[in-house]
Protein backbone atom coordinates (compact mmCIF):
# COMPACT_ATOMS: atom_id res chain seq x y z
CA UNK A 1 -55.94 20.84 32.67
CA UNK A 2 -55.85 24.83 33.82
CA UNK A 3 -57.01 25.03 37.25
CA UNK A 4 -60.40 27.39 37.85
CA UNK A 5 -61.27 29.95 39.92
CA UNK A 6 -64.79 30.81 40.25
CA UNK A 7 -65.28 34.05 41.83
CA UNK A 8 -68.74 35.15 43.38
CA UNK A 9 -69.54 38.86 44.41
CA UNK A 10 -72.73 38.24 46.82
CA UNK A 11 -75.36 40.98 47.54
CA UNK A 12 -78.34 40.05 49.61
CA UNK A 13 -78.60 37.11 47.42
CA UNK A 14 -79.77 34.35 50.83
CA UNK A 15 -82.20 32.79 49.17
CA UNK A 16 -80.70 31.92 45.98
CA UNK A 17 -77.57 30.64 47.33
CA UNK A 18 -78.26 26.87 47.83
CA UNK A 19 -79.79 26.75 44.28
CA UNK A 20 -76.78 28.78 42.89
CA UNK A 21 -74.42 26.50 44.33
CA UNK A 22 -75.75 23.37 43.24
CA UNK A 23 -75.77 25.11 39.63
CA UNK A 24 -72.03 26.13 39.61
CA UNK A 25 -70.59 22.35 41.78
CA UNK A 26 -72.36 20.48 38.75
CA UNK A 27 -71.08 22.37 36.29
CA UNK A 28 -67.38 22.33 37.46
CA UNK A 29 -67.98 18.83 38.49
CA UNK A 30 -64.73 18.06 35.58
CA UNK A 31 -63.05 20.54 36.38
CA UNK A 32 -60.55 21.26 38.99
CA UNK A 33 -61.68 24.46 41.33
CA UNK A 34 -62.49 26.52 43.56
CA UNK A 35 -65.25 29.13 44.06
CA UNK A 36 -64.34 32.19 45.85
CA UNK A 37 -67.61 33.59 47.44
CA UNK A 38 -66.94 37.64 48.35
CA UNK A 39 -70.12 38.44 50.86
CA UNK A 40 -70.41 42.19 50.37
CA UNK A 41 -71.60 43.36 53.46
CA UNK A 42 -75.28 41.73 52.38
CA UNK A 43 -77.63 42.76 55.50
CA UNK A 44 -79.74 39.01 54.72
CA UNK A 45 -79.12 35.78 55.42
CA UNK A 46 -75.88 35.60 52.30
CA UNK A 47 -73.01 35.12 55.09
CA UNK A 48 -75.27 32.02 57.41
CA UNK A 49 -76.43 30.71 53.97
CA UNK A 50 -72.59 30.75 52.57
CA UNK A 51 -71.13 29.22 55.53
CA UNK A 52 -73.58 26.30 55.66
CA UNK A 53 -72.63 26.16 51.80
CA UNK A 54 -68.66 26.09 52.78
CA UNK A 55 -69.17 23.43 55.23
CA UNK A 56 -70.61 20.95 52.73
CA UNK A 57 -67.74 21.39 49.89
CA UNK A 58 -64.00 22.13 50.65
CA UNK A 59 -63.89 24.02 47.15
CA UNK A 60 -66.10 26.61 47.94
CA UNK A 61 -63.84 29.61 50.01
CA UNK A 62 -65.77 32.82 51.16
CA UNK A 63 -64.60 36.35 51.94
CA UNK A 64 -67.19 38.29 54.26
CA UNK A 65 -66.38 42.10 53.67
CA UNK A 66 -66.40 44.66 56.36
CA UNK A 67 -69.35 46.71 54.75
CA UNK A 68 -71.04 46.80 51.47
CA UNK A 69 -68.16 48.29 49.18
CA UNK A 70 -69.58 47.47 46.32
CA UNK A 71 -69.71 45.01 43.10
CA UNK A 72 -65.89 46.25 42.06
CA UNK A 73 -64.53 45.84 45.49
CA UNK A 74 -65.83 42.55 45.59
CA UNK A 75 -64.76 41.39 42.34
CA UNK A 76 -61.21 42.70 43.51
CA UNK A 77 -60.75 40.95 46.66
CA UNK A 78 -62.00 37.52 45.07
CA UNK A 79 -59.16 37.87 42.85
CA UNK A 80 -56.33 38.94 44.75
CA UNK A 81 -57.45 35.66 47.25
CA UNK A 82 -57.46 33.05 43.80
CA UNK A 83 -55.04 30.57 42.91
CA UNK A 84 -56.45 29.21 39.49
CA UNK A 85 -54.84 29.54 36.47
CA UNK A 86 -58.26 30.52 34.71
CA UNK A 87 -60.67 33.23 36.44
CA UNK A 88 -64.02 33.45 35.83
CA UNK A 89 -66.65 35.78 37.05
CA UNK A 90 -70.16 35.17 37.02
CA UNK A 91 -72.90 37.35 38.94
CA UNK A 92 -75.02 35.26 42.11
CA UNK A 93 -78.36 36.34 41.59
CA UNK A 94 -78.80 33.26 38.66
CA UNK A 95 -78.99 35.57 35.94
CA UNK A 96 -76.37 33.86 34.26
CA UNK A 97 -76.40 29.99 33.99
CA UNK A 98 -73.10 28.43 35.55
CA UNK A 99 -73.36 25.62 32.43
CA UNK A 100 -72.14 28.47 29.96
CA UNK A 101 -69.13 28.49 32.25
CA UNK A 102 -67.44 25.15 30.27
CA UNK A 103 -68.28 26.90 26.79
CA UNK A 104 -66.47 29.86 27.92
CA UNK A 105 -63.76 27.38 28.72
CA UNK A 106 -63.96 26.08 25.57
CA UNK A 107 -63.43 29.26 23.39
CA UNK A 108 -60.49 30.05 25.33
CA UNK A 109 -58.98 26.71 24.31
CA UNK A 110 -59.00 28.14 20.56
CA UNK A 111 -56.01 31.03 21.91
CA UNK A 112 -58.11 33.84 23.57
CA UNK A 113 -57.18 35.46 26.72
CA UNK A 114 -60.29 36.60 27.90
CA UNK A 115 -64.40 35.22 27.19
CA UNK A 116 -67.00 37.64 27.17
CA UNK A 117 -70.92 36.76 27.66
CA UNK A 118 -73.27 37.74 25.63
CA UNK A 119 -76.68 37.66 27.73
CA UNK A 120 -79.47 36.99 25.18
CA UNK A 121 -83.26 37.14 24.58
CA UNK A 122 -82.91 39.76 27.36
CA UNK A 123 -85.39 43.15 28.14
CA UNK A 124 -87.77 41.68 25.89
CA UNK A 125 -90.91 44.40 26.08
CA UNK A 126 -88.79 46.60 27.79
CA UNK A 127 -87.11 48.59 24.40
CA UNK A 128 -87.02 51.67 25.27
CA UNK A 129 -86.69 52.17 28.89
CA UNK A 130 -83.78 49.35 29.26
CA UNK A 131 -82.78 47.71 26.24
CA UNK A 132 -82.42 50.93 23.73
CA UNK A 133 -80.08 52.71 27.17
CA UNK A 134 -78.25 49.53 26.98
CA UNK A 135 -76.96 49.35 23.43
CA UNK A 136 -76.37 52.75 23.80
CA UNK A 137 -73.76 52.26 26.76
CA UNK A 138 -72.58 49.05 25.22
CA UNK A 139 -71.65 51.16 21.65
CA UNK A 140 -70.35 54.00 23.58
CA UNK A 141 -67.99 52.12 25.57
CA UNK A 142 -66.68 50.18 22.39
CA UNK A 143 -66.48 53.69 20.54
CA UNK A 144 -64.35 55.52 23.25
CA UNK A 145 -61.91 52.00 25.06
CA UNK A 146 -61.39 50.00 21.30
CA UNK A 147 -62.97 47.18 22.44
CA UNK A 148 -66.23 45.92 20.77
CA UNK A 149 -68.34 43.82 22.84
CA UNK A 150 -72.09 43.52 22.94
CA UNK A 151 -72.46 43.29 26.60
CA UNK A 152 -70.06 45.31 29.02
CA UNK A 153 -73.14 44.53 31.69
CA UNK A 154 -72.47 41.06 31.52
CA UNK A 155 -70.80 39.57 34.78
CA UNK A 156 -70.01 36.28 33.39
CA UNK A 157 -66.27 36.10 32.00
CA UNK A 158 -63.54 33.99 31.72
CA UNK A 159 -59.84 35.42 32.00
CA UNK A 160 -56.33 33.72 31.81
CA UNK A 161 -54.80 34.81 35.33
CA UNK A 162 -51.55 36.81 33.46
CA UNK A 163 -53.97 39.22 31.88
CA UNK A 164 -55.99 40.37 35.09
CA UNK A 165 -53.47 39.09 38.13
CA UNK A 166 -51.98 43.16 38.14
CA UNK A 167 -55.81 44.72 37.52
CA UNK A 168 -56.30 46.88 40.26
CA UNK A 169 -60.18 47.73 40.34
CA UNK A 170 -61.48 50.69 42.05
CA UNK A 171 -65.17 52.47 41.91
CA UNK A 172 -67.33 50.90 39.79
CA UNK A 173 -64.79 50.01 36.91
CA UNK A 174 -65.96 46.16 37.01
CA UNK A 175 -67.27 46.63 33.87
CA UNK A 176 -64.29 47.44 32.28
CA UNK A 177 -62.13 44.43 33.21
CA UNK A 178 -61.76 43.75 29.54
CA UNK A 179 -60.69 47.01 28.85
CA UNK A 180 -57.95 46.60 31.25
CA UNK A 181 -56.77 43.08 30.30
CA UNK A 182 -56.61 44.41 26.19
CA UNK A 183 -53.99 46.98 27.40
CA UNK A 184 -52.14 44.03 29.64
CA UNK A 185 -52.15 42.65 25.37
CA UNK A 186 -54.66 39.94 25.87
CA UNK A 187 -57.30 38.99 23.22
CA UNK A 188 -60.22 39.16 23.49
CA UNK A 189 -63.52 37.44 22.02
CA UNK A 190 -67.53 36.69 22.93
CA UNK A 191 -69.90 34.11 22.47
CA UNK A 192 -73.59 33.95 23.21
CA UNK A 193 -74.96 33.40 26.49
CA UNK A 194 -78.28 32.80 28.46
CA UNK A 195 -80.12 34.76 30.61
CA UNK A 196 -82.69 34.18 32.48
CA UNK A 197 -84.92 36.82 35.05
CA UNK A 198 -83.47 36.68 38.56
CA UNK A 199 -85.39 34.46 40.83
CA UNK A 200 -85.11 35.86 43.95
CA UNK A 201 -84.71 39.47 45.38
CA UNK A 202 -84.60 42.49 43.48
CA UNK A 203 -81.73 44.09 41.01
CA UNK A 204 -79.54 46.60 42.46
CA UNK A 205 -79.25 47.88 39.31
CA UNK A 206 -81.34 50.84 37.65
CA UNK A 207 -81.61 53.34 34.95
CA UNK A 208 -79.79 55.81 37.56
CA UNK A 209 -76.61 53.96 36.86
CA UNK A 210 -75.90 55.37 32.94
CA UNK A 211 -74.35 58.87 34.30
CA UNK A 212 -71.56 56.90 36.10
CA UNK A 213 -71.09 54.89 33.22
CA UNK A 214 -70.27 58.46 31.26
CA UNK A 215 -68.22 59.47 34.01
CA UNK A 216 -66.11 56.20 33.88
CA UNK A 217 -65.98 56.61 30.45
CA UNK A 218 -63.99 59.59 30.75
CA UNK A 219 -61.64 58.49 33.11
CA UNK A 220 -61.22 55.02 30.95
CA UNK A 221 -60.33 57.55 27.65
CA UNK A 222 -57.63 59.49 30.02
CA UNK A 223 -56.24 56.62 31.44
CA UNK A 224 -55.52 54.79 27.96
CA UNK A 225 -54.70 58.35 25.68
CA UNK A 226 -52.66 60.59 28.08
CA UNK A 227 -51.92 58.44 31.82
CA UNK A 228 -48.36 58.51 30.28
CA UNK A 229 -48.42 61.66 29.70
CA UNK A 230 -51.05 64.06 31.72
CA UNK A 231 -49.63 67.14 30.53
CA UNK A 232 -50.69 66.95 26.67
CA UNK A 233 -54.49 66.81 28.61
CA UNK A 234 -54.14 69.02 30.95
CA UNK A 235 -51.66 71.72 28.67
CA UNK A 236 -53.88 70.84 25.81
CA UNK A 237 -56.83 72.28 27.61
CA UNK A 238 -54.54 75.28 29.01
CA UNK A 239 -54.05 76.26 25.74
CA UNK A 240 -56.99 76.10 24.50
CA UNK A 241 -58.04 78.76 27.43
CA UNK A 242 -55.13 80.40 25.92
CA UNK A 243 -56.74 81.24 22.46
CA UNK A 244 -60.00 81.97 23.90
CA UNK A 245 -57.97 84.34 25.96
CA UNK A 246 -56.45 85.49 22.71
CA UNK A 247 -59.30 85.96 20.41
CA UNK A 248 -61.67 87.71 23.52
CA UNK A 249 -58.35 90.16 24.02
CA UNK A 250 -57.89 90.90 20.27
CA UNK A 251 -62.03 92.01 19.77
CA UNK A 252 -62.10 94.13 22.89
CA UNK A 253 -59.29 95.79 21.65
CA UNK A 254 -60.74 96.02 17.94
CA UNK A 255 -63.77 97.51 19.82
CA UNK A 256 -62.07 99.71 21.28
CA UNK A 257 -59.83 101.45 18.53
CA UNK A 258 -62.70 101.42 15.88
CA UNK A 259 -64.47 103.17 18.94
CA UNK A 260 -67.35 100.73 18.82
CA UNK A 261 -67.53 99.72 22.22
CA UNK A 262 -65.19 100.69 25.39
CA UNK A 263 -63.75 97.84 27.36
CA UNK A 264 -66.62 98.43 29.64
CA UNK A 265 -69.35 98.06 27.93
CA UNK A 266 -68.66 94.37 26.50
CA UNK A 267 -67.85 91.41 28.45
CA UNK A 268 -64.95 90.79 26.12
CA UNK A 269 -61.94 91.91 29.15
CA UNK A 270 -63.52 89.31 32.07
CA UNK A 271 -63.92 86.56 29.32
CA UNK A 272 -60.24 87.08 28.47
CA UNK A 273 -59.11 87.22 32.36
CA UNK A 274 -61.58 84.16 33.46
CA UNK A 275 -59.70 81.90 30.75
CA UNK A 276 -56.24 83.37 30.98
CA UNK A 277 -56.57 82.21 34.77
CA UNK A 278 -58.16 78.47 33.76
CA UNK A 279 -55.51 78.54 30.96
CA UNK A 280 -52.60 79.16 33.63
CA UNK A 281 -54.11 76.81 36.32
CA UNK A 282 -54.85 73.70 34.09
CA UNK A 283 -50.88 73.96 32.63
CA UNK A 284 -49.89 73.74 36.38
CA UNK A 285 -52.23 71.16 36.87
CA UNK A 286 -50.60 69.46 33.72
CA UNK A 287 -46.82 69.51 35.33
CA UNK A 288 -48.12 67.93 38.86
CA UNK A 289 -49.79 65.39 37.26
CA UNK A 290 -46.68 64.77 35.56
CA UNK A 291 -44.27 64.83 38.91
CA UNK A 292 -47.18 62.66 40.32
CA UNK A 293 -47.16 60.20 37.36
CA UNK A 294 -42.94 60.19 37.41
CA UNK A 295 -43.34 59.13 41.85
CA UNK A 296 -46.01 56.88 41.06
CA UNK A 297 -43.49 54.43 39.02
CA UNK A 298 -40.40 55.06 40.52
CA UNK A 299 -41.56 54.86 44.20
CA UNK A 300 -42.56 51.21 42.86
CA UNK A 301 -39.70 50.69 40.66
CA UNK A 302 -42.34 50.41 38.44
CA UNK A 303 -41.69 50.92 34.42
CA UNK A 304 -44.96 52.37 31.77
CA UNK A 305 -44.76 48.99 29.64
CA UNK A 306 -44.94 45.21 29.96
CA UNK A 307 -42.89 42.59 28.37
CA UNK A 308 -44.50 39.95 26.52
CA UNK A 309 -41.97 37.63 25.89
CA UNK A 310 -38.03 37.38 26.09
CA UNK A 311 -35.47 35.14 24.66
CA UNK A 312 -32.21 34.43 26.18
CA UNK A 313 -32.57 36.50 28.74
């Protein structure tokens, strides 16, 4: 049987903790594990409450951050720190039930690499302010990484440890772990899980939150289409300034010999010189990106692909 790890990222979350642990030691109770508990600078009771929790059970390990670095960081450190051949994330704050954790097992058993939940039943009476902005985000992010899930949001996952072990998380990307793991070649799946309104304290998370999502959207599409490659972005959009140069250039000038307008009187010539500069500055952005890209890998010895398998090597 695959060994687990469990891993926790813990926000203010004191009061819940003895309940939550209970929940997830019963679950695993067949399983062999450990849960990794990553206290992210929480300014409660989380780091007395998960110490007391530690004490009781020699499976339970905790990490207590620095400072509050957020839910990615904390995801990150619990899984450089595993061991377990299976990793599964699950959020503290009870939203998710730890006994979906064994059917998540359980699908992976049929060949997938990583187990997405699927929170049900959830912002009933709340369409349009949280549910509608939801499947929104959740569609958008299928549209633009390739892979269709119902529920980014959703903490609770289970991955095989060769798909995530070289993630490296940083911002607020936690929500695209499976993004990540499809380009490591993993497959991926979901199945329905439940949800249930947090108990205790208050989400951290709110409406605010959507404009990151677009602007980690955008870094998600350049890092799969063009982190190879930066200068077909960046040159693409050089040239682009390049016609607009063009074309604003070509109807001054038309202006000016059908003696419509002189170059003066149209703002035709500063179009022209605004883009030519944007035009020259993004292609020169285009060719460090490259020399950074080409350091990046060989400072590491590292190489743009991964090997699946090999025979007689």
């Amino acid at each position: 049987m695959p060994s687990l790890s469990v891993i926790l990222p813990i926000y203010n979350e004191a009061e819940g903790i003895p309940l939550l642990f209970d929940k997830l030691h019963k679950a695993l109770a067949s399983y062999q594990y450990e849960i990794i508990a990553v206290n992210d600078g929480s300014k409660d009771n989380s780091w007395q409450e998960l110490k007391k929790v530690a004490e009781k059970n020699k499976n339970t390990k905790v990490i207590n951050l620095k400072r509050n670095y957020g839910q990615t960081a904390a995801i990150n450190a619990g899984i450089q720190y595993s061991t377990g051949d299976i990793i599964v994330l699950i959020d503290s704050d009870l939203e998710n039930d730890p006994d979906d954790i064994p059917a998540l097992l359980a699908k992976m058993d049929e060949g997938y690499d990583v187990v997405s939940g699927w929170r049900q039943n959830r912002w009933n009476g709340q369409f349009l302010t949280r549910k509608l902005p939801s499947l929104i985000a959740n569609r958008m992010i299928s549209w633009v990484s390739g892979v269709y899930l119902h529920d980014y949001g959703c903490t609770l996952k289970a991955y095989k440890r060769e798909v995530i072990k070289d993630v490296r998380l940083y911002g607020q990307m936690h929500r695209f772990v499976p993004v990540f793991c499809k380009w490591q070649g993993g497959s991926i799946t979901e199945i329905p899980v439940r949800y249930q309104p947090r108990m205790y304290g208050k989400s951290n998370y709110g409406l605010f939150r959507i404009y990151k999502v677009m602007l980690d959207l955008v870094l998600i599409k350049f890092l799969d289409k063009y982190m190879h490659r930066p200068i077909h972005f960046f040159g693409g959009a050089g040239i682009l300034s390049f016609i607009v140069t063009f074309c604003a250039t070509a109807l001054a000038v038309y202006f000016k010999v059908t003696h419509q307008k002189d170059f003066v009187q149209t703002p035709l010539p500063t179009i022209a010189a605004m883009f030519l500069m944007i035009g020259i500055v993004m292609v020169l952005m285009g060719i460090l990106a490259e020399i950074q890209m080409r350091t990046y890998y060989e400072s590491q010895d590292k190489f743009p692909f991964t090997v699946k398998e090999k025979i007689n090597f």
